[in-house]
C-alpha atoms as a PDB file:
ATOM      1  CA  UNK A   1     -11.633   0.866  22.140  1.00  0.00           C
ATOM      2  CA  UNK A   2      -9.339   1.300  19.220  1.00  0.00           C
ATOM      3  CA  UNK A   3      -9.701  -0.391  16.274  1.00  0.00           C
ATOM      4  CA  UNK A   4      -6.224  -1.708  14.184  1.00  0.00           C
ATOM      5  CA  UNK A   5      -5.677  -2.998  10.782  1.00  0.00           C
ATOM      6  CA  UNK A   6      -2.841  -5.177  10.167  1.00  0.00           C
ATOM      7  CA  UNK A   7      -1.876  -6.051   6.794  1.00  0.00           C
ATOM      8  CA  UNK A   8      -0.050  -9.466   7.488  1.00  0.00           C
ATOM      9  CA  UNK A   9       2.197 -11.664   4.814  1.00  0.00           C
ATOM     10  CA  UNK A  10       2.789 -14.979   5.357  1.00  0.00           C
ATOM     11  CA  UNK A  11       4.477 -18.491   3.663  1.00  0.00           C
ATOM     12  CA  UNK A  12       1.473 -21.031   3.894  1.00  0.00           C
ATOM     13  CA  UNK A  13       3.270 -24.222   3.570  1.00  0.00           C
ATOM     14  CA  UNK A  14       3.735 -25.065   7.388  1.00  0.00           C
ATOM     15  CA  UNK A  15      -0.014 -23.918   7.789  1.00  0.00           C
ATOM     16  CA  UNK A  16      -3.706 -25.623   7.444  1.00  0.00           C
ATOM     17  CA  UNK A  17      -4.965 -22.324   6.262  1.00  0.00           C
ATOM     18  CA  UNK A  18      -5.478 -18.574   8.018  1.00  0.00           C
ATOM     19  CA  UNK A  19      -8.765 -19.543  10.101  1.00  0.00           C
ATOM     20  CA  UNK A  20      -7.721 -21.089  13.534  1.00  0.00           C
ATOM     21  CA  UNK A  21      -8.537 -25.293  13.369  1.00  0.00           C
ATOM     22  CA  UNK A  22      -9.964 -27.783  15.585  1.00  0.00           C
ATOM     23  CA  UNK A  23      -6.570 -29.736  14.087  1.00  0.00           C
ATOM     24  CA  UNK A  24      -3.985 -28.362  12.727  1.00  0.00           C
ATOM     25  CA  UNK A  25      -2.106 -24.586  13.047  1.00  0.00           C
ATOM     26  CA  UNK A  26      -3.911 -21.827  11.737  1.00  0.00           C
ATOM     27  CA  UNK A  27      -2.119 -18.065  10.753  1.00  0.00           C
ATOM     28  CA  UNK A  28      -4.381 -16.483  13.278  1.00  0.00           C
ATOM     29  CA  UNK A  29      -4.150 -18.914  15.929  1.00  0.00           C
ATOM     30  CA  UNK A  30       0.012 -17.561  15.771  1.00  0.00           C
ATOM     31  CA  UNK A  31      -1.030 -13.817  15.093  1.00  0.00           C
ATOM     32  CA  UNK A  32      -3.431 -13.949  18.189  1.00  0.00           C
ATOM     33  CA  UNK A  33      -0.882 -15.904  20.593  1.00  0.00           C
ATOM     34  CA  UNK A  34       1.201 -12.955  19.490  1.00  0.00           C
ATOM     35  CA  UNK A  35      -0.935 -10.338  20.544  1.00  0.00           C
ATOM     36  CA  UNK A  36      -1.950 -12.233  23.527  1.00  0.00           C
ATOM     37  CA  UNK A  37       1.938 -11.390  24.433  1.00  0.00           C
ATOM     38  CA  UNK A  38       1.194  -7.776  23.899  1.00  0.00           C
ATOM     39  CA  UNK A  39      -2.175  -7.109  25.224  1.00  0.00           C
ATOM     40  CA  UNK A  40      -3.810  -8.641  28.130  1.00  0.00           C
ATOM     41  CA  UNK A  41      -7.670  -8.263  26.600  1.00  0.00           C
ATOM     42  CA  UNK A  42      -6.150 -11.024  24.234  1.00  0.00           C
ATOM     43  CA  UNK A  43      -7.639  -9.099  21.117  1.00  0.00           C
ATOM     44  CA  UNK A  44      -9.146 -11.648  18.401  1.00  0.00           C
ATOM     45  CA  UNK A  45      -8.565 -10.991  14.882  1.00  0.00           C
ATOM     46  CA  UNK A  46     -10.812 -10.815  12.128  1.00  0.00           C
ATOM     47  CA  UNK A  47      -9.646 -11.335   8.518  1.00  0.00           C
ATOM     48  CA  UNK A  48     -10.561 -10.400   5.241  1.00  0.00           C
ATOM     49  CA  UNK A  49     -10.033 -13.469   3.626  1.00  0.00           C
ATOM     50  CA  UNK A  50      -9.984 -17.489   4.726  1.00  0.00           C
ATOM     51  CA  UNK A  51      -7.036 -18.459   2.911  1.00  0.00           C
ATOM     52  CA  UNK A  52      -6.767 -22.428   2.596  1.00  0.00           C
ATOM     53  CA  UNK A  53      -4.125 -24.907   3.557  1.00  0.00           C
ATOM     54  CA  UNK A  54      -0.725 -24.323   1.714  1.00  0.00           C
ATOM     55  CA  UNK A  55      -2.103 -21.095   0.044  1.00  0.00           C
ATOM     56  CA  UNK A  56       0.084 -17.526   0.648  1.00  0.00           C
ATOM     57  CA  UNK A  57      -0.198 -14.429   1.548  1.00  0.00           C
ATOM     58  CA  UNK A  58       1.291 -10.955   0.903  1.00  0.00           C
ATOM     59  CA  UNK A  59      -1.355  -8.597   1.897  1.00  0.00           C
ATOM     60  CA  UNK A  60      -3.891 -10.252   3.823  1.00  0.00           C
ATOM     61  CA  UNK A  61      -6.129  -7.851   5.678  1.00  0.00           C
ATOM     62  CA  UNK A  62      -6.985  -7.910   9.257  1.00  0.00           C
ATOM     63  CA  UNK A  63      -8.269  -6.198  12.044  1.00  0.00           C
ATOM     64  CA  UNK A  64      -8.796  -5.865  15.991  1.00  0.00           C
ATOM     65  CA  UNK A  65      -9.862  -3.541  18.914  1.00  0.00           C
ATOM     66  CA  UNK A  66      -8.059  -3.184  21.895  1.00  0.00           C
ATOM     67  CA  UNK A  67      -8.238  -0.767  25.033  1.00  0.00           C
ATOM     68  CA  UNK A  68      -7.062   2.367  24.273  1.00  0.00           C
ATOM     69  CA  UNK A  69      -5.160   2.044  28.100  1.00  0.00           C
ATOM     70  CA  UNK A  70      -3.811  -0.816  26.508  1.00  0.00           C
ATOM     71  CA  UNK A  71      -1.954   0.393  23.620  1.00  0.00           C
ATOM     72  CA  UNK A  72       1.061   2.013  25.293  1.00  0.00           C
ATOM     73  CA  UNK A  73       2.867   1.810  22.201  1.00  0.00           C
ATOM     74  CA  UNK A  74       3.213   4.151  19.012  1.00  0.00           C
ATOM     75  CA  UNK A  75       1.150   2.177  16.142  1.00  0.00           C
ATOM     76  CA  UNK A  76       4.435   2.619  13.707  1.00  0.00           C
ATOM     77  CA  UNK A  77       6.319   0.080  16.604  1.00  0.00           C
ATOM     78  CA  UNK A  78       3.464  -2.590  16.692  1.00  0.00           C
ATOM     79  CA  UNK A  79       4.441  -4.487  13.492  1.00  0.00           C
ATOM     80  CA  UNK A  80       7.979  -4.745  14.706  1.00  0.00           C
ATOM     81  CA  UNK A  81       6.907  -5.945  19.023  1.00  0.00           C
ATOM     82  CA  UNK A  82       4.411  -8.386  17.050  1.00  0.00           C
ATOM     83  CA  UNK A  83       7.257 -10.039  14.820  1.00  0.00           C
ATOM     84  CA  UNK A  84       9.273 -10.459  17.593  1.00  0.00           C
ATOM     85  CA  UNK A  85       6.915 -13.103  18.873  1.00  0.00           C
ATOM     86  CA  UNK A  86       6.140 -14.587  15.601  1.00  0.00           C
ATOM     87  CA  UNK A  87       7.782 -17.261  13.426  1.00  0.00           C
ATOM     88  CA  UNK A  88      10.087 -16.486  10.609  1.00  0.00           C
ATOM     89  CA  UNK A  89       7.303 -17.923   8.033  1.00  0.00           C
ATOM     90  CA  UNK A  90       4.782 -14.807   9.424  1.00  0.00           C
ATOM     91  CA  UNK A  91       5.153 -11.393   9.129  1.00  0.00           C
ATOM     92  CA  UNK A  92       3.179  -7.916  10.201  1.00  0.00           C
ATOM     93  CA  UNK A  93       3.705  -5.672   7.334  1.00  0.00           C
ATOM     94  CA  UNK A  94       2.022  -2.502   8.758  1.00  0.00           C
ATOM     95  CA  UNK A  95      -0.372  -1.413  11.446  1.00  0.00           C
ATOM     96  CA  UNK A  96      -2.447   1.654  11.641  1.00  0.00           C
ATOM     97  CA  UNK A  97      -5.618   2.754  13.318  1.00  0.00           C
ATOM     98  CA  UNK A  98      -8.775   2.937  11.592  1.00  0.00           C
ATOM     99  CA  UNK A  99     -12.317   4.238  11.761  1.00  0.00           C
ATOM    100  CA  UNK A 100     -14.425   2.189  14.101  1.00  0.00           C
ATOM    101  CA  UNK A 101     -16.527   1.256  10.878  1.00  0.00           C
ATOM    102  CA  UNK A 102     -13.789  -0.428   9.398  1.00  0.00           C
ATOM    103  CA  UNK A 103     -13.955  -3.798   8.954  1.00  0.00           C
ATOM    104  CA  UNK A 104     -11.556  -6.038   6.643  1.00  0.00           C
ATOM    105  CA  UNK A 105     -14.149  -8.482   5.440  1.00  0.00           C
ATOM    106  CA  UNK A 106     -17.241  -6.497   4.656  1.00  0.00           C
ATOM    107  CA  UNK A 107     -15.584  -3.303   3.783  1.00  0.00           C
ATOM    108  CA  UNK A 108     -13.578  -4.895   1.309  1.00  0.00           C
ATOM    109  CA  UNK A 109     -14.550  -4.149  -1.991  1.00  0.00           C
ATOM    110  CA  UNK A 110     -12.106  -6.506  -4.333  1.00  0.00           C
ATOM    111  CA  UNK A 111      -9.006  -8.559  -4.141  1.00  0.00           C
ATOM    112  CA  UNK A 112      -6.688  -9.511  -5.929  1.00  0.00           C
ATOM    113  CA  UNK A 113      -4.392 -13.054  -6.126  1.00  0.00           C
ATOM    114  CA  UNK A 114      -1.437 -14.102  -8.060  1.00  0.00           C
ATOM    115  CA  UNK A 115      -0.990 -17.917  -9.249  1.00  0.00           C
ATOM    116  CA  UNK A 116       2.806 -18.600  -9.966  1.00  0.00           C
ATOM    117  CA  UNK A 117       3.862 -21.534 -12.422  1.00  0.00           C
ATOM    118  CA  UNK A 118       7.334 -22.527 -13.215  1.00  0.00           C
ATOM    119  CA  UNK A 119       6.929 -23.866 -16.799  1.00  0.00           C
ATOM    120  CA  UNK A 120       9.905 -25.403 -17.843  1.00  0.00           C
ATOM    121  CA  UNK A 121      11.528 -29.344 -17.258  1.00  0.00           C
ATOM    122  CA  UNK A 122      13.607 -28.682 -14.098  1.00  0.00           C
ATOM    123  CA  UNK A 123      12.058 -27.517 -11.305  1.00  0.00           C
ATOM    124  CA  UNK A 124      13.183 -24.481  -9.964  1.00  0.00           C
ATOM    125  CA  UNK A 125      14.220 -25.700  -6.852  1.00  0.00           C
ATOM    126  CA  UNK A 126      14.287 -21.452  -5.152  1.00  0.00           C
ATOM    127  CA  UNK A 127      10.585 -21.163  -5.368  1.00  0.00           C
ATOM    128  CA  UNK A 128      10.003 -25.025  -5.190  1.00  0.00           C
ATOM    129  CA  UNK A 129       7.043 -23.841  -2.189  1.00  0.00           C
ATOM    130  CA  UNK A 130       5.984 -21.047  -4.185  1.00  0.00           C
ATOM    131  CA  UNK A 131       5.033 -22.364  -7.643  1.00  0.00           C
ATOM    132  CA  UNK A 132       3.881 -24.928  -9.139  1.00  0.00           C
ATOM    133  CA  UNK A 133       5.530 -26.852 -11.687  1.00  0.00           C
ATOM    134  CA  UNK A 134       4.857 -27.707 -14.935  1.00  0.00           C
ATOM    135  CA  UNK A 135       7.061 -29.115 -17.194  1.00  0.00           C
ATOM    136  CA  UNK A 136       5.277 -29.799 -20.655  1.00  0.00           C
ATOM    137  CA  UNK A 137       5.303 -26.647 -22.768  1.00  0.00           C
ATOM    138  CA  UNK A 138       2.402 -24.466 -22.481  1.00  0.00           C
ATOM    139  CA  UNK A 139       0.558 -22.541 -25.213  1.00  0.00           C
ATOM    140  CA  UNK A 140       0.483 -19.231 -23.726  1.00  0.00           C
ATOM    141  CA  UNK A 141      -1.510 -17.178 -26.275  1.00  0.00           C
ATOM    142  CA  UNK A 142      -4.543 -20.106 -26.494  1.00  0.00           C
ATOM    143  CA  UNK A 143      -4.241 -19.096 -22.674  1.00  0.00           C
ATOM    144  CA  UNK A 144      -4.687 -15.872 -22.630  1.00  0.00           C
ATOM    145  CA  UNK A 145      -7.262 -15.837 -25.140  1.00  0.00           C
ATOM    146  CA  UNK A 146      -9.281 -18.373 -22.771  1.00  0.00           C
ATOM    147  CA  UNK A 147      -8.958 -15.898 -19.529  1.00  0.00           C
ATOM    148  CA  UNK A 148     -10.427 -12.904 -21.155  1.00  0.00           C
ATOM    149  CA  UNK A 149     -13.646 -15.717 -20.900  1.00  0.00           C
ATOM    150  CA  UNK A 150     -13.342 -15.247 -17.385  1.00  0.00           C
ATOM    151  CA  UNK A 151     -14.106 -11.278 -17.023  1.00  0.00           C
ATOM    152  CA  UNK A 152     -17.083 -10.452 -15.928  1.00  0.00           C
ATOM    153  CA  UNK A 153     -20.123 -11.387 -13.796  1.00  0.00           C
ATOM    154  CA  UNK A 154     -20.371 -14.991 -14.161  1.00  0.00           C
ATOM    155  CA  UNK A 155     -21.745 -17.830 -12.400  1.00  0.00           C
ATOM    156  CA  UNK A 156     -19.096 -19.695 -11.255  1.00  0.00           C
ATOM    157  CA  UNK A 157     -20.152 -22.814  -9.942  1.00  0.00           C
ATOM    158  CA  UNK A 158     -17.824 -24.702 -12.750  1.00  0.00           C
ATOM    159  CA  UNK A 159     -14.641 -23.807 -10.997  1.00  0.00           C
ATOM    160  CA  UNK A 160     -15.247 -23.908  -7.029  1.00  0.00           C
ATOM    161  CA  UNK A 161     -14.897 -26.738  -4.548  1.00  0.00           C
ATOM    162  CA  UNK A 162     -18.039 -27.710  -2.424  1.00  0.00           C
ATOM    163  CA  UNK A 163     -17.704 -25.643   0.854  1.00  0.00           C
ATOM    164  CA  UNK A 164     -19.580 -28.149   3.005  1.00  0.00           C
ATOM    165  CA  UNK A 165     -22.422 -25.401   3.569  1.00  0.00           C
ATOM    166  CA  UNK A 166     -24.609 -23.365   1.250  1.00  0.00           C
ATOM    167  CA  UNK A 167     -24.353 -20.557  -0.234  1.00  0.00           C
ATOM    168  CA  UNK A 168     -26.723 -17.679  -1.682  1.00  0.00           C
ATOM    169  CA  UNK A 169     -25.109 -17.231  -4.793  1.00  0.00           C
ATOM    170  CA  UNK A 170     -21.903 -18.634  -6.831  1.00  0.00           C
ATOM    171  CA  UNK A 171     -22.037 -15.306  -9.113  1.00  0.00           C
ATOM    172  CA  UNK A 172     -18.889 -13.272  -8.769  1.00  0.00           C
ATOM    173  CA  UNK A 173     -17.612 -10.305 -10.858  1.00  0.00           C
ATOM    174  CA  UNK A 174     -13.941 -10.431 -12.493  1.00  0.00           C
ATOM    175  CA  UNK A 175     -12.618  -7.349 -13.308  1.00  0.00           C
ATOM    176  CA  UNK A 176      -9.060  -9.029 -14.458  1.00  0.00           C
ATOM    177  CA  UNK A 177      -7.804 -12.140 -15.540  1.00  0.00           C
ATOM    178  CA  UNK A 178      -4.585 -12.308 -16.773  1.00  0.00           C
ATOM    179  CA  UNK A 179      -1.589 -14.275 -17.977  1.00  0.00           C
ATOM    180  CA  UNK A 180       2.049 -12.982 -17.780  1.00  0.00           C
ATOM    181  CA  UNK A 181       5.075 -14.674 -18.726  1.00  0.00           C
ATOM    182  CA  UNK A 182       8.684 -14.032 -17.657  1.00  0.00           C
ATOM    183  CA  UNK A 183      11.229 -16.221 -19.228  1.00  0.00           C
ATOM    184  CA  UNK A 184      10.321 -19.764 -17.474  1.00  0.00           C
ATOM    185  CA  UNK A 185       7.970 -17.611 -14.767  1.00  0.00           C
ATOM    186  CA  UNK A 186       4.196 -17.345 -15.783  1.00  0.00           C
ATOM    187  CA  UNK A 187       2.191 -15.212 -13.394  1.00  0.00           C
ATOM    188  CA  UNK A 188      -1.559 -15.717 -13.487  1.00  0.00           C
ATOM    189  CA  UNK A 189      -3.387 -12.360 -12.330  1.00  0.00           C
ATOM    190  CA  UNK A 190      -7.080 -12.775 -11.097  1.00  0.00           C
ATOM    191  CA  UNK A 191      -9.007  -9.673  -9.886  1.00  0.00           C
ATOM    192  CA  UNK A 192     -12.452  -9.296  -8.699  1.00  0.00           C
ATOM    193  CA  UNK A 193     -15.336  -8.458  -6.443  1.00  0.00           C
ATOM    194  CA  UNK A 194     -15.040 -11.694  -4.246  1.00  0.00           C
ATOM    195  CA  UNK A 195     -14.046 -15.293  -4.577  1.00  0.00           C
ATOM    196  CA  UNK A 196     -15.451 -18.612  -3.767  1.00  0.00           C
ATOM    197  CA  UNK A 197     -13.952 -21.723  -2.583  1.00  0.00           C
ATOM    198  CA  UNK A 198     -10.992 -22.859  -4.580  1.00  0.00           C
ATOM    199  CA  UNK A 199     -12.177 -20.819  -7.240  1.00  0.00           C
ATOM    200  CA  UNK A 200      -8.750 -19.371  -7.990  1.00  0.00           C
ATOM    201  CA  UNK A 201      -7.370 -22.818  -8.067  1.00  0.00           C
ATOM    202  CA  UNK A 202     -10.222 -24.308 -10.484  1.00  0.00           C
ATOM    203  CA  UNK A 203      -9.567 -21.240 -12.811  1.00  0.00           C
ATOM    204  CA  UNK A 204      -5.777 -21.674 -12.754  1.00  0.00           C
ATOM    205  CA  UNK A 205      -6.035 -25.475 -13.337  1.00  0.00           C
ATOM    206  CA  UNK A 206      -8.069 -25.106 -16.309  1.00  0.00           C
ATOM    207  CA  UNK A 207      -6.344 -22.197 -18.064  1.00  0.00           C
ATOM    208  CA  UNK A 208      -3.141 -24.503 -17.349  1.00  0.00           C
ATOM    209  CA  UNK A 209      -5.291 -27.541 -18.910  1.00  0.00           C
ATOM    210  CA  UNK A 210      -6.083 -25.063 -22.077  1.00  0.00           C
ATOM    211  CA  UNK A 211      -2.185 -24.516 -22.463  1.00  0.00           C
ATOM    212  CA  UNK A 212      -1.515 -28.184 -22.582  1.00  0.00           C
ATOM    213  CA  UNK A 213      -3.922 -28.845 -25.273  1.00  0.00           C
ATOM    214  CA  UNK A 214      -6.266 -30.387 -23.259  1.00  0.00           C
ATOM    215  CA  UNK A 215      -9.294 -27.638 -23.731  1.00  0.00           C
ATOM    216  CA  UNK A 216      -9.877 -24.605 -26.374  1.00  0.00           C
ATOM    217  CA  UNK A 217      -9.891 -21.590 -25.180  1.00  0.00           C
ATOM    218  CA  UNK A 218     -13.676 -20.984 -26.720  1.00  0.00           C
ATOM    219  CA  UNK A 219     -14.921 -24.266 -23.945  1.00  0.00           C
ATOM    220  CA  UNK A 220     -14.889 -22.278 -21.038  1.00  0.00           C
ATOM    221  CA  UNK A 221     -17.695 -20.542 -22.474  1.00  0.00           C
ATOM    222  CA  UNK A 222     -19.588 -23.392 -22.260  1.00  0.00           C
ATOM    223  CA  UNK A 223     -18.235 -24.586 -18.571  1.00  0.00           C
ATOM    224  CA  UNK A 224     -19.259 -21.335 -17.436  1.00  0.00           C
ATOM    225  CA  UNK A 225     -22.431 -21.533 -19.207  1.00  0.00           C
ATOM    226  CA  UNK A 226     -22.761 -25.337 -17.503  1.00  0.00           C
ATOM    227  CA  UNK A 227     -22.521 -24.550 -13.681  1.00  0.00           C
ATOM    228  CA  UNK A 228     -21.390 -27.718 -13.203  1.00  0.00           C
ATOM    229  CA  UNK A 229     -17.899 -28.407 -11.890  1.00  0.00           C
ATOM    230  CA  UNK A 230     -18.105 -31.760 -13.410  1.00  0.00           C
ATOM    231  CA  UNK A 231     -17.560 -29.782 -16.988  1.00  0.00           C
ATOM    232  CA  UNK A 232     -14.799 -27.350 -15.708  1.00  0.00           C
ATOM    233  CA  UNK A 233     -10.805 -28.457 -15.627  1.00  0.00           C
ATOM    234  CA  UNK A 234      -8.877 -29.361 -12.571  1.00  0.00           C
ATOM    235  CA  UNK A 235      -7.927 -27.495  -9.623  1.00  0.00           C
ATOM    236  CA  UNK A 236      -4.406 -26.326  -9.602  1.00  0.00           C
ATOM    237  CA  UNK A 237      -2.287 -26.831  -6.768  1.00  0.00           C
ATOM    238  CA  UNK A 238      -2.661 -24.944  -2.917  1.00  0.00           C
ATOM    239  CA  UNK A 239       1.260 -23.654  -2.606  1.00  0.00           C
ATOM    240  CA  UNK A 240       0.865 -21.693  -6.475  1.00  0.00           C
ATOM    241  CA  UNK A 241      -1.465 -19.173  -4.778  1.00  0.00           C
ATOM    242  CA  UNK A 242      -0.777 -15.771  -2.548  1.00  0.00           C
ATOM    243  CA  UNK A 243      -3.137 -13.757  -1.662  1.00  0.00           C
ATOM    244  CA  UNK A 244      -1.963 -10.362  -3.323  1.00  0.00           C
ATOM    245  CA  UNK A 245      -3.758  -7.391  -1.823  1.00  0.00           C
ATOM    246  CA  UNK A 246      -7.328  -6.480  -0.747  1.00  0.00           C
ATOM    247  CA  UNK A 247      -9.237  -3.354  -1.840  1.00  0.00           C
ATOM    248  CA  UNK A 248     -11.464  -0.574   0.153  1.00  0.00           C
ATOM    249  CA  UNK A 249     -13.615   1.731  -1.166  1.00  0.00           C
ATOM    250  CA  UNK A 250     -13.105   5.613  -0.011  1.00  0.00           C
ATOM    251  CA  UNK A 251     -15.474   4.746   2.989  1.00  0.00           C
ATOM    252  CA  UNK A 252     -13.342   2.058   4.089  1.00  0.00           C
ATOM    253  CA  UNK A 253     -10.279   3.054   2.881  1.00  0.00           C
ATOM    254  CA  UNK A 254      -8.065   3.456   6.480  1.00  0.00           C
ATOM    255  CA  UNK A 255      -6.527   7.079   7.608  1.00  0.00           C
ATOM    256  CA  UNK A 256      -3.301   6.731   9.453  1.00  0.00           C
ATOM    257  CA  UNK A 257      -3.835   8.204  12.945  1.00  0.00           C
ATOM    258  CA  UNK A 258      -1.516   9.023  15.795  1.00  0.00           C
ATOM    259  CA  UNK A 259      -2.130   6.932  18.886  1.00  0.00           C
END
């Protein structure tokens, strides 16, 4: 068997997430049909992340085994045979073998997201699916103050959704959390060890909430200190989000080899 990983953009906005659905179109339900075209042991996927509903992508991590009698194909031509079967809205950036240890969710070691907001009156109508809008000025530096709150191991149980299931721990580790602004454009950089559900989202909405007026940037102290998301701000739109880029350690970092 050899083992692939596929870094994968996409435009979530025609999608109910990256996980394949009971209802609804999943990314990997139209990265699988794909390589059900190429390969006949219909290879399943396995993804780094769960992206939800309306949320982005730019360098979503995944990764598959397949026959080696199969692959009849240099690795450098797979991303292009694969985007010939998939829509416009989903694209294979690269493909290249990996150790048969690799694996794109537990090997990953951080990621990293980007939250885009289009702060001005009129909507820009060229990233319309892409950012969200808000139109009341926004107090930038009482923003940025408030996301250097957010760095750190915290518990985080003020700014996630309820999965439906439960989970060990709602501690995660931020190693960045940023606020960037170019001309109407602000760009929200979050980076850390791992992410919980809508966490992103809840941390966005707030910071947002901060700029308006609505919160100081000293209270998410205390809605971190809470762990209740009754005390944290709202959750900030799905089609804001992309998944940026996932991190490997040296162990799981991959090492380009020839088929």
């Amino acid at each position: 068997m050899i083992k692939i990983k596929l870094t994968i953009a996409y435009d979530g906005t025609a999608y109910d997430g990256w996980q394949v659905q009971k209802t609804g179109t999943g990314v990997q339900e139209k990265v699988e049909a794909a390589l059900g075209k190429l390969f006949a042991s219909q290879p399943r996927v396995h993804s780094s992340s769960r992206t939800d509903a309306g949320v982005h992508a730019l360098g979503m991590v995944a990764h598959l085994e397949v026959p080696g009698a199969e692959l009849r194909m240099p690795l450098r031509k797979l991303a292009l045979a694969l985007n010939a079967w998939l829509p416009a809205d989903i694209r294979v950036l690269s493909a290249a073998r990996v150790r048969g240890d690799f694996h794109a969710r537990f090997g990953a070691t951080g990621k990293e997201y980007r939250y885009f907001v289009w702060n001005h009156p009129g909507m820009n109508p060229l990233i319309r699916h892409s950012a969200w809008h808000v139109a009341r000025p926004l107090d930038v530096p009482a923003m940025r103050q408030a996301a250097l709150f957010f760095v750190g191991p915290h518990d985080f149980q003020s700014f996630t959704a309820n999965p439906g299931y439960a989970r060990q721990s709602t501690v995660r580790t931020l190693k960045l959390c940023q606020v960037k602004r170019s001309g109407r454009l602000l760009t929200f950089r979050i980076v850390g060890d791992g992410f919980l559900y809508k966490m992103c989202r809840g941390i966005v909405g707030t910071l947002v909430q901060v700029g308006l007026g609505k919160f100081q940037p000293g209270d998410i102290k205390d809605m971190l200190t809470s762990q209740d998301r009754r005390a944290g701000g709202m959750t900030a739109p799905a089609h804001g989000l992309a998944l940026w880029k996932v991190h490997y350690g040296p162990a799981n970092e991959h090492r380009p080899r020839r088929a």
